[in-house]
Protein backbone atom coordinates (compact mmCIF):
# COMPACT_ATOMS: atom_id res chain seq x y z
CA UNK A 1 -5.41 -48.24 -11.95
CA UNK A 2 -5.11 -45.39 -9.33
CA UNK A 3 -2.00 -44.62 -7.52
CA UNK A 4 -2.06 -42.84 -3.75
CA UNK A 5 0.92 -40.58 -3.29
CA UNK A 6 2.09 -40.57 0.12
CA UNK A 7 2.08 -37.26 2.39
CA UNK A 8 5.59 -37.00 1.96
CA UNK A 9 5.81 -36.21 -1.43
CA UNK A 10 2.97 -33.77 -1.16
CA UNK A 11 3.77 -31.19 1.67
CA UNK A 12 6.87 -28.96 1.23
CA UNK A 13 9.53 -29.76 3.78
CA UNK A 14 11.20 -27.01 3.81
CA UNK A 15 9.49 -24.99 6.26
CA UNK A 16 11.61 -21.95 8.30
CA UNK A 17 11.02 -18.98 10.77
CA UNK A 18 10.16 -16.43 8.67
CA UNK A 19 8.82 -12.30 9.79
CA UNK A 20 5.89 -11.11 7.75
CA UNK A 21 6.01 -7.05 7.61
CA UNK A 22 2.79 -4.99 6.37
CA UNK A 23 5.04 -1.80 6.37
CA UNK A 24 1.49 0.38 5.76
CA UNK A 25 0.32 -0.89 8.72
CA UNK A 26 3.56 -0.76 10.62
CA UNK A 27 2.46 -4.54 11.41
CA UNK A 28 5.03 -7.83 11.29
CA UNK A 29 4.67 -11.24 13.34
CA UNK A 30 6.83 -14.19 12.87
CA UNK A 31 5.27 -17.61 11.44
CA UNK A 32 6.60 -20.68 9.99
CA UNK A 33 6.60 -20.31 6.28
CA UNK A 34 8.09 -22.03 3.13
CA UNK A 35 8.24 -18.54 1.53
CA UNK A 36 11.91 -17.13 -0.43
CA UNK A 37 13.23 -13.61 0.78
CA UNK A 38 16.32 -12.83 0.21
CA UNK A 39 16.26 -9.85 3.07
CA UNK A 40 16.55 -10.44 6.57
CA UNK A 41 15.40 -8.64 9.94
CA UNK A 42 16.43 -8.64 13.39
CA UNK A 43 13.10 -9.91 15.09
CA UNK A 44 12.31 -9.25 18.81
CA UNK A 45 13.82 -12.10 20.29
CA UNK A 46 17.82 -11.05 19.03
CA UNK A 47 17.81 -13.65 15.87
CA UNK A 48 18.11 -12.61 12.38
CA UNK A 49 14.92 -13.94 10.45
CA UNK A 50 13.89 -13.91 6.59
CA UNK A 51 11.59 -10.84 6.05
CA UNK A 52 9.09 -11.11 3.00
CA UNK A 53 6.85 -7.68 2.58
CA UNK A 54 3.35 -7.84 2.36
CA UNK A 55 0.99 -5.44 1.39
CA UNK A 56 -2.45 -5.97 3.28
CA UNK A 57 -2.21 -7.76 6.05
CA UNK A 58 -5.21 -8.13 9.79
CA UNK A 59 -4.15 -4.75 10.44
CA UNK A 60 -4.95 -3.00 7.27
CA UNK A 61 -7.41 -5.19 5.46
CA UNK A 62 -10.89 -3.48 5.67
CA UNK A 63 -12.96 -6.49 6.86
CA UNK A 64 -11.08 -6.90 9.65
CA UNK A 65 -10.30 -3.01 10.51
CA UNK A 66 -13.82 -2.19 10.17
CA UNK A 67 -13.52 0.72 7.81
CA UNK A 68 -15.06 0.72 4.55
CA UNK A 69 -13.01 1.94 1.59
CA UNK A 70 -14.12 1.75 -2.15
CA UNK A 71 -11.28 1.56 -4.38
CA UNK A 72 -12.82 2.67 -8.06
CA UNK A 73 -10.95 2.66 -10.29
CA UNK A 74 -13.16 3.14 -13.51
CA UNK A 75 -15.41 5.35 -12.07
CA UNK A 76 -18.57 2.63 -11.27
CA UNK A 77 -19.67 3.71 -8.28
CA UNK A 78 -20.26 7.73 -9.74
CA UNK A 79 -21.93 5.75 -12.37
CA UNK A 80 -24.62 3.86 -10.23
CA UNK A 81 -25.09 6.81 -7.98
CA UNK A 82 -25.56 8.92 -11.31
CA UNK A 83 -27.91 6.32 -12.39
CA UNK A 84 -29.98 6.32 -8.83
CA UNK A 85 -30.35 10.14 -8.84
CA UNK A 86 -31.83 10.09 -12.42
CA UNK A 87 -34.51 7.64 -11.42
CA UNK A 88 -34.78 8.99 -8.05
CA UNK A 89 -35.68 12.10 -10.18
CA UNK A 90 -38.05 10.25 -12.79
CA UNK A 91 -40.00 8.56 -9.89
CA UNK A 92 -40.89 12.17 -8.73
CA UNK A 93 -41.46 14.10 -11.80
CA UNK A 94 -44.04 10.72 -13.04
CA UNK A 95 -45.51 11.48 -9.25
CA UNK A 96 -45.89 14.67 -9.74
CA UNK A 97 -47.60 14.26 -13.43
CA UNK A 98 -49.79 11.82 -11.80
CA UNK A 99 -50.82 13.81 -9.22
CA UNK A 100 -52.17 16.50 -11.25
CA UNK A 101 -53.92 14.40 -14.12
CA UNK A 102 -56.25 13.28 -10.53
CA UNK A 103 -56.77 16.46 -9.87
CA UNK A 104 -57.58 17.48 -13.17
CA UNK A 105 -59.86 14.70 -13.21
CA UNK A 106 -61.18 16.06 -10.07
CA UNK A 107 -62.31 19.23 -11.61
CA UNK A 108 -63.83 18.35 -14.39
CA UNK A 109 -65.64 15.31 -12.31
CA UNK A 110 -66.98 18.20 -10.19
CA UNK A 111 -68.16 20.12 -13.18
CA UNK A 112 -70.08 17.34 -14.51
CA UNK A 113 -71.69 17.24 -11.72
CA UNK A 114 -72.88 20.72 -11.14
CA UNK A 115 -74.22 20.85 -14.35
């Protein structure tokens, strides 16, 4: 047996004005919005509107500003960079002992031969 619910019982219908603020961004705009606040805010147009706080918001989300920002908490990032140096390092110092086991093998080529 399946039973279809209607529309009606699914969306909310209590849908009001309501002013958005991202106070870091000193950024708010006005949308409909089922959301609870219990302050209000006098919005551009003279009318008193629910205000609900936001933190991030267009204006200071980093994908949409542009700017990169790593937030690290635990200290990751330091870690991989850490980690990239120390191989970075490896990588040269195994170059380097490469480089003179050929020449080494250079010489004594050369003195085989001139014997």
């Amino acid at each position: 047996m399946r039973v279809i619910m209607s529309n009606e019982a699914k969306q909310p219908k209590d849908y009001r004005f309501v002013v958005f603020s991202d106070e870091a961004a000193k950024f708010s705009f006005l949308t409909r919005s089922t959301a609870k606040s219990d302050e209000t805010i006098k919005w551009t147009d003279g009318k008193e509107y629910p205000l609900v706080k936001i933190q991030i918001s267009s204006k200071s989300h980093p994908f949409f500003t542009g700017e990169e920002k790593i937030i690290d908490t635990e200290g990751r990032v330091d870690r991989f960079k850490a980690r990239a140096e120390k191989a970075e390092k490896l990588r040269k110092s195994l170059g380097n002992k490469v480089n003179k086991a050929k020449k080494e093998a250079e010489k004594k080529a050369k003195k085989a031969e001139s014997k």
